[in-house]
Protein backbone atom coordinates (compact mmCIF):
# COMPACT_ATOMS: atom_id res chain seq x y z
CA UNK A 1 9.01 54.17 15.53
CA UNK A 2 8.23 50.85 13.83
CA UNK A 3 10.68 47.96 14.67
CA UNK A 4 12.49 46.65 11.97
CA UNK A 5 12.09 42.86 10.81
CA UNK A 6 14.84 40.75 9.57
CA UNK A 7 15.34 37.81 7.67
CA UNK A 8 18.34 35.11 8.84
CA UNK A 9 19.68 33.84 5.92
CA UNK A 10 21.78 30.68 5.62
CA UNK A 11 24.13 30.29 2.97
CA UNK A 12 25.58 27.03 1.98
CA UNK A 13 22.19 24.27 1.32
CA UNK A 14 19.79 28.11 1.36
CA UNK A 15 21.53 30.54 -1.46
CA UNK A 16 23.87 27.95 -3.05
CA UNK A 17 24.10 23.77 -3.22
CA UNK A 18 25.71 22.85 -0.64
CA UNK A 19 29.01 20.25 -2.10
CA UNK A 20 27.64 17.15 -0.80
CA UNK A 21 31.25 15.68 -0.30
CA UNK A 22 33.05 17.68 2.07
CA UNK A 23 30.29 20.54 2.47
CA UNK A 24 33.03 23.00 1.74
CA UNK A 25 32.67 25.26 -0.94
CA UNK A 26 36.29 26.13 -1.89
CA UNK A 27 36.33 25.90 -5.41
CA UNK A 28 34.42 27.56 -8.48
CA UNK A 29 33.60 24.01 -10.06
CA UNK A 30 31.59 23.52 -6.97
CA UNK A 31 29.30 26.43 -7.60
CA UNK A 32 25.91 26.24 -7.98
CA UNK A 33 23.21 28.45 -6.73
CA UNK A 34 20.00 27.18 -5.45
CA UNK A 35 17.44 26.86 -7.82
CA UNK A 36 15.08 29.76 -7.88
CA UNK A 37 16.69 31.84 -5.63
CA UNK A 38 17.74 34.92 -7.39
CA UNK A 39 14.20 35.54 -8.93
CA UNK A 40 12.62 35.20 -5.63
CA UNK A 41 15.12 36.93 -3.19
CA UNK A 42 15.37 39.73 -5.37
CA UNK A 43 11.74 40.24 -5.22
CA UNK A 44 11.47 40.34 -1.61
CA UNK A 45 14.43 42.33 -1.58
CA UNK A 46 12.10 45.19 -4.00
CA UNK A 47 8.74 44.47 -2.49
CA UNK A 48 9.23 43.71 1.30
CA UNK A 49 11.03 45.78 4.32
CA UNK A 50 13.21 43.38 5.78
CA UNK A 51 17.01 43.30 6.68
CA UNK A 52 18.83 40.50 5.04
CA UNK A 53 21.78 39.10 8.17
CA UNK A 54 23.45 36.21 6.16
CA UNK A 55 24.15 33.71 9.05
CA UNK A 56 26.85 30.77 8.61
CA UNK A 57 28.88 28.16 9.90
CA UNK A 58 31.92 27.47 8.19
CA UNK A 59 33.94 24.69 10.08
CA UNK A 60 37.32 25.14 10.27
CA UNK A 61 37.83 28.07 8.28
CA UNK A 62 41.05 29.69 8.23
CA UNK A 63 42.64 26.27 9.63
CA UNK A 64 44.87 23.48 7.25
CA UNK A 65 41.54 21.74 6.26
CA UNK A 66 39.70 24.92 4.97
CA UNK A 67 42.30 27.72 4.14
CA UNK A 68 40.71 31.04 3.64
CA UNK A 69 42.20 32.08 0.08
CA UNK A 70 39.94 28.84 -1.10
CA UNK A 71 37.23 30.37 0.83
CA UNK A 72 36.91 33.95 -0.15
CA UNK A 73 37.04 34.19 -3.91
CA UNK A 74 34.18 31.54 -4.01
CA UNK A 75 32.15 34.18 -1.25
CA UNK A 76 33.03 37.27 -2.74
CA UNK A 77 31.48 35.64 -6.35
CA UNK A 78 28.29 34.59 -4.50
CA UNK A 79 27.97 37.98 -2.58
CA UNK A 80 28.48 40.06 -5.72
CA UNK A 81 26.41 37.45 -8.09
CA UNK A 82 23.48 38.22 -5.90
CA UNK A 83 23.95 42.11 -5.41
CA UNK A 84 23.97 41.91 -9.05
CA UNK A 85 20.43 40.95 -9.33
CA UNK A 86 19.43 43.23 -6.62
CA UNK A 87 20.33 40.97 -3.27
CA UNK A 88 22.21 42.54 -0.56
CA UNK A 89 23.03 41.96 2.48
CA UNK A 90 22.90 44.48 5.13
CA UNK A 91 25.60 42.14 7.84
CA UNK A 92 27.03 38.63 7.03
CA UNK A 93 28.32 36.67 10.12
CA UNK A 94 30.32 34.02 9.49
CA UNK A 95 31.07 31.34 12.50
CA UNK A 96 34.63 29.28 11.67
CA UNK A 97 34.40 26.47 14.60
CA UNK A 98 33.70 23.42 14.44
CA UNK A 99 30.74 21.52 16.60
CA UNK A 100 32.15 20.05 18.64
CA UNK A 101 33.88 23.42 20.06
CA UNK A 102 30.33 24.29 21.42
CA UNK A 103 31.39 27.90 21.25
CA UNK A 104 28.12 30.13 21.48
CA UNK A 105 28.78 31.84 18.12
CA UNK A 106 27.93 28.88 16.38
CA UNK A 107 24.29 28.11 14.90
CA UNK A 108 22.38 27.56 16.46
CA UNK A 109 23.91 29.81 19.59
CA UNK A 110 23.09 33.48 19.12
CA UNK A 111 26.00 35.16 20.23
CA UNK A 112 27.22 37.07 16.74
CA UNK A 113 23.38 38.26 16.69
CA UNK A 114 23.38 40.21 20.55
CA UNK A 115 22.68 43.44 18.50
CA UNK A 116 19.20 42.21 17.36
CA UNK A 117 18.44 41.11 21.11
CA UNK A 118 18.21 44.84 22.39
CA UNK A 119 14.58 45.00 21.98
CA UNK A 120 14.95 47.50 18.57
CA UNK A 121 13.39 44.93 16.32
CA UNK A 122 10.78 42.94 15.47
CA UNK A 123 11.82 39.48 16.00
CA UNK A 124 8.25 38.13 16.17
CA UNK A 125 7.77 38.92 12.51
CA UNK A 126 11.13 38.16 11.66
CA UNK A 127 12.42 35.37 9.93
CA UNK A 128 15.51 32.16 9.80
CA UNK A 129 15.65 30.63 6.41
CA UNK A 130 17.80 27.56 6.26
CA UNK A 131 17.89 23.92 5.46
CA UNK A 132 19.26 22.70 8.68
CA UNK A 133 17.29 21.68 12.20
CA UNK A 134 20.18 24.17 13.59
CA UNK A 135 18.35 26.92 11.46
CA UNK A 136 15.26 26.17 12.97
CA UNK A 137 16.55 26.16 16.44
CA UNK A 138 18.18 29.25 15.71
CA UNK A 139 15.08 30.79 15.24
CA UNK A 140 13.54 29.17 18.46
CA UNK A 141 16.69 30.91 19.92
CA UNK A 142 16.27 34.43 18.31
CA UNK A 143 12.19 34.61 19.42
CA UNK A 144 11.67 34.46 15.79
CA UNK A 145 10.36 31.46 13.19
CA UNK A 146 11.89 29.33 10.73
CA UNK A 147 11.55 28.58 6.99
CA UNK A 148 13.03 25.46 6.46
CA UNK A 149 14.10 24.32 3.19
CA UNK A 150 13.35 20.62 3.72
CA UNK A 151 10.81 18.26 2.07
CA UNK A 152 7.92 18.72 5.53
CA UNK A 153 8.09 18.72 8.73
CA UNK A 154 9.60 15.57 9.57
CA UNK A 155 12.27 15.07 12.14
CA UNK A 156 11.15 18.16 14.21
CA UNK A 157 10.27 18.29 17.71
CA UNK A 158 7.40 19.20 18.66
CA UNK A 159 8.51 22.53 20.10
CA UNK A 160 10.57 23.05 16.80
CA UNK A 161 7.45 21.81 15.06
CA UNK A 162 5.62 25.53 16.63
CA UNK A 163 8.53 27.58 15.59
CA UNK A 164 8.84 26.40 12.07
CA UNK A 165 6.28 28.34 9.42
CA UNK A 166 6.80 26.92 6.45
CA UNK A 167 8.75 24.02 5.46
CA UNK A 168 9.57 23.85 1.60
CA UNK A 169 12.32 23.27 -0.81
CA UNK A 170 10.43 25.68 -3.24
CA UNK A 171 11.83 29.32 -3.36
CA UNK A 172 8.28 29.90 -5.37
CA UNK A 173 6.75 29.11 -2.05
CA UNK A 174 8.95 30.82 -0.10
CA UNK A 175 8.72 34.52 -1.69
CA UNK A 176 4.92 33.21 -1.91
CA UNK A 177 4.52 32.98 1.46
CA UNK A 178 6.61 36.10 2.78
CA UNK A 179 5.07 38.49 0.71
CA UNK A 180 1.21 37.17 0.69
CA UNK A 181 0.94 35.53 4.03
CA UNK A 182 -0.33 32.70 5.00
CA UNK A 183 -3.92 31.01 3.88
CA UNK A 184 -5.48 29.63 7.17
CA UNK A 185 -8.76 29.79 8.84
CA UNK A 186 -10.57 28.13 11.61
CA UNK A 187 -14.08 27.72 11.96
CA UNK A 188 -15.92 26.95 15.16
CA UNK A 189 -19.73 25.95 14.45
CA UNK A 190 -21.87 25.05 16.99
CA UNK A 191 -25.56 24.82 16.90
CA UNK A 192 -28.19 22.41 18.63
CA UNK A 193 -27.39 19.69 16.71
CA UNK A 194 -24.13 19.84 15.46
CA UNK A 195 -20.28 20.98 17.10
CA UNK A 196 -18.27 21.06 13.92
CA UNK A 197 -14.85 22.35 14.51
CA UNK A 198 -12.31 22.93 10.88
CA UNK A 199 -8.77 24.15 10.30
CA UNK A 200 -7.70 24.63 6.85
CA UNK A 201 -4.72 25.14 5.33
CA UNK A 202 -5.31 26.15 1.85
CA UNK A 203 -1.16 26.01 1.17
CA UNK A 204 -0.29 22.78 2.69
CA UNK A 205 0.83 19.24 2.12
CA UNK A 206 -2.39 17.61 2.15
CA UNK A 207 -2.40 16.03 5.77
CA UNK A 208 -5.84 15.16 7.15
CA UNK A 209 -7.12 14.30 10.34
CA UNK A 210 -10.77 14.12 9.61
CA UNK A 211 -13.77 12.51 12.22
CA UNK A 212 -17.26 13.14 11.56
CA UNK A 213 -19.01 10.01 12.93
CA UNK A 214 -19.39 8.61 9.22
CA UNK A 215 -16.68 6.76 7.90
CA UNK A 216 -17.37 7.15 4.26
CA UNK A 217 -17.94 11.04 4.41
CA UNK A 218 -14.25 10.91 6.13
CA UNK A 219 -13.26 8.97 3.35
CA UNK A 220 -14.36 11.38 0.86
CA UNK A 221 -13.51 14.47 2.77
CA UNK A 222 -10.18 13.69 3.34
CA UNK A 223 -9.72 13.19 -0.88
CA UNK A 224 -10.24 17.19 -0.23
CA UNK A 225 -7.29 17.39 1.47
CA UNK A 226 -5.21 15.29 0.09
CA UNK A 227 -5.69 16.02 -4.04
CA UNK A 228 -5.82 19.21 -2.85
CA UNK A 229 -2.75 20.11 -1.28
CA UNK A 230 -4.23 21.07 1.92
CA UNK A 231 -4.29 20.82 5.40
CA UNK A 232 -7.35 19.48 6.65
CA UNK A 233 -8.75 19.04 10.33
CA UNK A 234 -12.21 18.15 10.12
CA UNK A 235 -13.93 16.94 13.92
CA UNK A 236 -17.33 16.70 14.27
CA UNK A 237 -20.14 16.18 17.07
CA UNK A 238 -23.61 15.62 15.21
CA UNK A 239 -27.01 14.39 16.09
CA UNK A 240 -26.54 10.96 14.14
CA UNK A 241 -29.24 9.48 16.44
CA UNK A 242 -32.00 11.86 14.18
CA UNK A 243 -29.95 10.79 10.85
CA UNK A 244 -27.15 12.00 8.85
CA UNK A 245 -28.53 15.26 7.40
CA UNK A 246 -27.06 18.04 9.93
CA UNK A 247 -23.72 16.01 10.33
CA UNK A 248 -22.76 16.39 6.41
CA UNK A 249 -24.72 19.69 5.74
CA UNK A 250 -23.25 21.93 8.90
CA UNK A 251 -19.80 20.56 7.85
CA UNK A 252 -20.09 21.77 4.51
CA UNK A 253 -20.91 25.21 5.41
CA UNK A 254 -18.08 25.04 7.99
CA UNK A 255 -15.68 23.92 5.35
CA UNK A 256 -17.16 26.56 2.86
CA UNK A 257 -16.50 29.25 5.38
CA UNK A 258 -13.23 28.03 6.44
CA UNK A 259 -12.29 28.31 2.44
CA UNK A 260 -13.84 31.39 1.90
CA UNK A 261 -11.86 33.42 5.22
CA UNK A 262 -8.23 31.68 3.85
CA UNK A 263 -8.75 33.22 0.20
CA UNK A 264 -9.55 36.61 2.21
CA UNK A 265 -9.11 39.02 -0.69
CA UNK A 266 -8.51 36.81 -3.90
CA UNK A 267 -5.96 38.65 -5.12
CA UNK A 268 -3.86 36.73 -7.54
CA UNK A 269 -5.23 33.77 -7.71
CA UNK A 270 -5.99 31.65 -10.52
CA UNK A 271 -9.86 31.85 -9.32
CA UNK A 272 -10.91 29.29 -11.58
CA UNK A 273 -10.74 25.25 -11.74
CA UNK A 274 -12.06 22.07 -12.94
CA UNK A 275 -11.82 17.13 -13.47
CA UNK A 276 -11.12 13.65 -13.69
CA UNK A 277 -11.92 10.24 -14.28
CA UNK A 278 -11.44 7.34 -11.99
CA UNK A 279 -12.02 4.26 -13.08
CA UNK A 280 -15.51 3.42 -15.17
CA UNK A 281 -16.41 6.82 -14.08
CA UNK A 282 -15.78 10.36 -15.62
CA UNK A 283 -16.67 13.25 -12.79
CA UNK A 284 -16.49 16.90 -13.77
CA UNK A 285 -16.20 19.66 -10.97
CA UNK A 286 -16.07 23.32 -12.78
CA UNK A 287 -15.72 25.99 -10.06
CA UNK A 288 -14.94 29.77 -9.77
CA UNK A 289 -14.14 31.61 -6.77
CA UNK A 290 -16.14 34.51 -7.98
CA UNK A 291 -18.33 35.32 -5.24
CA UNK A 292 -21.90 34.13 -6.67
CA UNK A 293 -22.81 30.97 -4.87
CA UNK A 294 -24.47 28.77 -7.41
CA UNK A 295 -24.18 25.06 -7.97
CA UNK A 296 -24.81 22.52 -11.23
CA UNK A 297 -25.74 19.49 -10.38
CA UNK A 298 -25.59 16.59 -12.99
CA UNK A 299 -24.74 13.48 -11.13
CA UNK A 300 -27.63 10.33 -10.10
CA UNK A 301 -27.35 7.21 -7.49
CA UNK A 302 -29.16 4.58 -8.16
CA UNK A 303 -27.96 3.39 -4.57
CA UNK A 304 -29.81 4.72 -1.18
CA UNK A 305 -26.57 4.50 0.37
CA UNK A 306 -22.65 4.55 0.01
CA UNK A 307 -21.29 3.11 2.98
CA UNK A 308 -23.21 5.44 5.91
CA UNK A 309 -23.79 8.16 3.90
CA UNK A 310 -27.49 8.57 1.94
CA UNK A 311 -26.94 9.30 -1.98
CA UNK A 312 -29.32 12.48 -1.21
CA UNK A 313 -26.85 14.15 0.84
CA UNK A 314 -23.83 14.62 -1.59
CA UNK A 315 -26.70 17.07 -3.39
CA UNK A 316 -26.89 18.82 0.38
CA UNK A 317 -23.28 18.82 0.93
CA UNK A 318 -21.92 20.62 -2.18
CA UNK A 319 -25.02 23.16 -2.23
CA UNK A 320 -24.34 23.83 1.39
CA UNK A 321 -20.32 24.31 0.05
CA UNK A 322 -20.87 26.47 -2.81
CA UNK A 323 -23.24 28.90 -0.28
CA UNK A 324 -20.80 29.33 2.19
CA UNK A 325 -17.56 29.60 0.27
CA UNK A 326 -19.64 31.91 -2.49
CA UNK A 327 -18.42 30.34 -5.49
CA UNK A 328 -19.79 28.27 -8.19
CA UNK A 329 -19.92 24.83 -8.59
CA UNK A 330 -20.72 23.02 -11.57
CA UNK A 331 -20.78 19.27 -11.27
CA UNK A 332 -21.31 16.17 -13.86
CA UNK A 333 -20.43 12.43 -13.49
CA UNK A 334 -21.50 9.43 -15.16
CA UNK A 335 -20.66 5.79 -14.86
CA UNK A 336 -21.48 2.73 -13.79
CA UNK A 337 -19.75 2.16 -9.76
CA UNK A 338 -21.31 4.56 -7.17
CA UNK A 339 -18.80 4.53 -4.82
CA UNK A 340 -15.86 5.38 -7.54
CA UNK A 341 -18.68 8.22 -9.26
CA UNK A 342 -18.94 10.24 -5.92
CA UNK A 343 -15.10 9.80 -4.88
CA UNK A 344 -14.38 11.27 -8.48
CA UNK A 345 -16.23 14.25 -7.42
CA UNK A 346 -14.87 14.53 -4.01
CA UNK A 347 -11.23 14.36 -5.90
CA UNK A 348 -12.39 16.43 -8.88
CA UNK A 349 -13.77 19.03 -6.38
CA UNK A 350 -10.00 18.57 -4.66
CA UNK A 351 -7.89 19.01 -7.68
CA UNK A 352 -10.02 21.92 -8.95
CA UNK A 353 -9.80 24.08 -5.62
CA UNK A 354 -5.91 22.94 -6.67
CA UNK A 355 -6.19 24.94 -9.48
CA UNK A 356 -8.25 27.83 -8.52
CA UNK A 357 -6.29 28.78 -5.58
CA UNK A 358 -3.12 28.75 -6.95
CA UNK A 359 -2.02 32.42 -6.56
CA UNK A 360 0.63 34.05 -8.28
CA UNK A 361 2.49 36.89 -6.53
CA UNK A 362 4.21 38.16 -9.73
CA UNK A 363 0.69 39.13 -10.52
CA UNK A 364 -1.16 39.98 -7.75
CA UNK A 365 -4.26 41.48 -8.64
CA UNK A 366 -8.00 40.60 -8.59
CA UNK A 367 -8.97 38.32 -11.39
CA UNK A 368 -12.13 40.28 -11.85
CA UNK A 369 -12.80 43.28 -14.13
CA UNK A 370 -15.31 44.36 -11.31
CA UNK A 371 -12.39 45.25 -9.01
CA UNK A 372 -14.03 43.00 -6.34
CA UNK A 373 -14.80 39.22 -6.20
């Protein structure tokens, strides 16, 4: 029998605003439900096969400072607002101590959850969604990961850092996320004259940690990254003894492989993308995920070199790029500074993968008439 999965829903700063005065919500003019939230849970209510468990603290409920008949009218409005768009919960545990009680009920402590402990579900694909570090340690806790609704990844341990999946304010990117999965690869290429190792994270915040030998190809690559919204790790071993050739080319097929695994499928993305100008300089980058390789190339040097990297290569590197990923790449730039004409490029090529990735889970199916891409 297939284990069931479950999602560990916070309520106060997850479904609704949290009152950022006294963090109680006891009154109706406090009200306000998180933005995007009732579009999005209700579709992974429809669409996916997980338990909702809403999971709360409430300090001092039921005491002077928090009487209950200013607590449940508010809760019973929430609980049937959301069951009126299709969002119910299957338990709601509600913890009314304070923090400094250290009573094992309370988030992050896991004693009002022993029933999901027994070994009958599927913790490992289950899910705590909250906007606290005690929702993430809850999840630590449960043998489960976190979706944190917080601006990165900032302020987490390291061991936290593991346990948390996705860390967003977005409820987009949430339901997003849940119901498509995630868009990673890692490619390993080694070869006789290059060791180029790449993680990608086609859905991330656009950190980089990028070392190729050449300082002005790191440069560039890392505009990938960064206009791009992704994750980037980019370390390379090459024979720059012999000359730069190997170094940029193997690390363009890499990246184009790395790309081309994350997208898996295709399905409902925007598939297509294109440009900027920077500076003197206007670069075009025209792409589409369609599955032909081809590339365009419009773009001259009058330079040898920019910085370490020879003017010839940039020709190598997106050729080798549009191969490996299979799309196609149509590239112009004119103006009068070489170093701004190929970063536009580098940063046009970012912001249109941007574009073309972009999926849409409201519409997920295969931009293609062919039925394939």
């Amino acid at each position: 029998m297939k284990k069931k999965k479950v999602l560990f829903i916070d309520r106060d700063g997850t479904l609704v605003i949290e009152p950022p005065v006294d963090y109680q919500l006891d009154a109706f003019e406090k009200l306000e439900f998180y933005p995007g939230v009732m579009r999005n849970l209700a579709f992974i209510r429809r669409k996916l096969d997980f338990e909702f468990v809403m999971v709360t603290n409430q300090d001092g409920l039921g005491t002077s400072a928090f009487p209950e008949d200013t607590f449940w009218p508010v809760h019973d409005f929430v609980m049937k607002t959301l069951a009126g768009e299709g969002i119910t919960f299957d338990r709601v545990f509600i913890d009314r101590s304070y923090p400094e009680d250290n009573l094992p009920t309370r988030k992050p402590g896991t004693a009002m959850l022993t029933d999901y402990l027994t070994g009958d579900y599927d913790l490992s694909g289950s899910f705590v969604i909250g906007d606290r570090i005690t929702d993430v340690e809850l999840a630590a806790n449960l043998g489960c990961r976190a979706i944190w609704l917080h601006d990165g990844c900032e302020g987490l341990s390291p061991e936290l850092d593991g346990v948390c999946a996705l860390a967003t304010t977005d409820w987009d990117r949430i339901a997003d996320f849940l119901f498509a999965g995630e868009r990673k690869a890692i490619v390993h290429r080694v070869t006789k004259e290059t060791d180029v190792y790449i993680s990608l994270n086609v859905d991330g915040r656009g950190l980089c940690d990028i070392d190729t030998g050449l300082g002005f190809f790191d440069h560039m690559l890392e505009q990938i990254g960064k206009h791009g919204s992704m994750d980037l790790t980019i370390k390379v071993k090459g024979d720059l003894h012999v000359d730069e050739h190997h170094t940029v080319e193997d690390t363009a097929l890499a990246l184009g492989e790395c790309l081309l695994e994350a997208l898996g499928d295709k399905r409902g993305i925007e598939r297509y993308g294109y440009c900027l100008p920077m500076d003197d300089c206007l670069c075009q980058v025209a792409l589409d995920f369609g599955g032909r390789p081809w590339l365009v190339w419009n773009a001259t040097f009058r330079r040898e070199r920019i910085g370490d990297v020879p003017t010839e290569m940039f020709f190598h590197f997106f050729k080798s790029l549009s191969d490996a990923a299979r799309m196609n790449l149509n590239i112009r730039a004119e103006g009068d500074n070489e170093h701004h004409k190929i970063e536009g490029v580098f940063k046009a090529l970012a912001r249109a993968l941007k574009m073309a990735v972009r999926r849409d889970i409201y519409n997920y199916t295969l931009p293609s008439t062919k039925g394939c891409l």
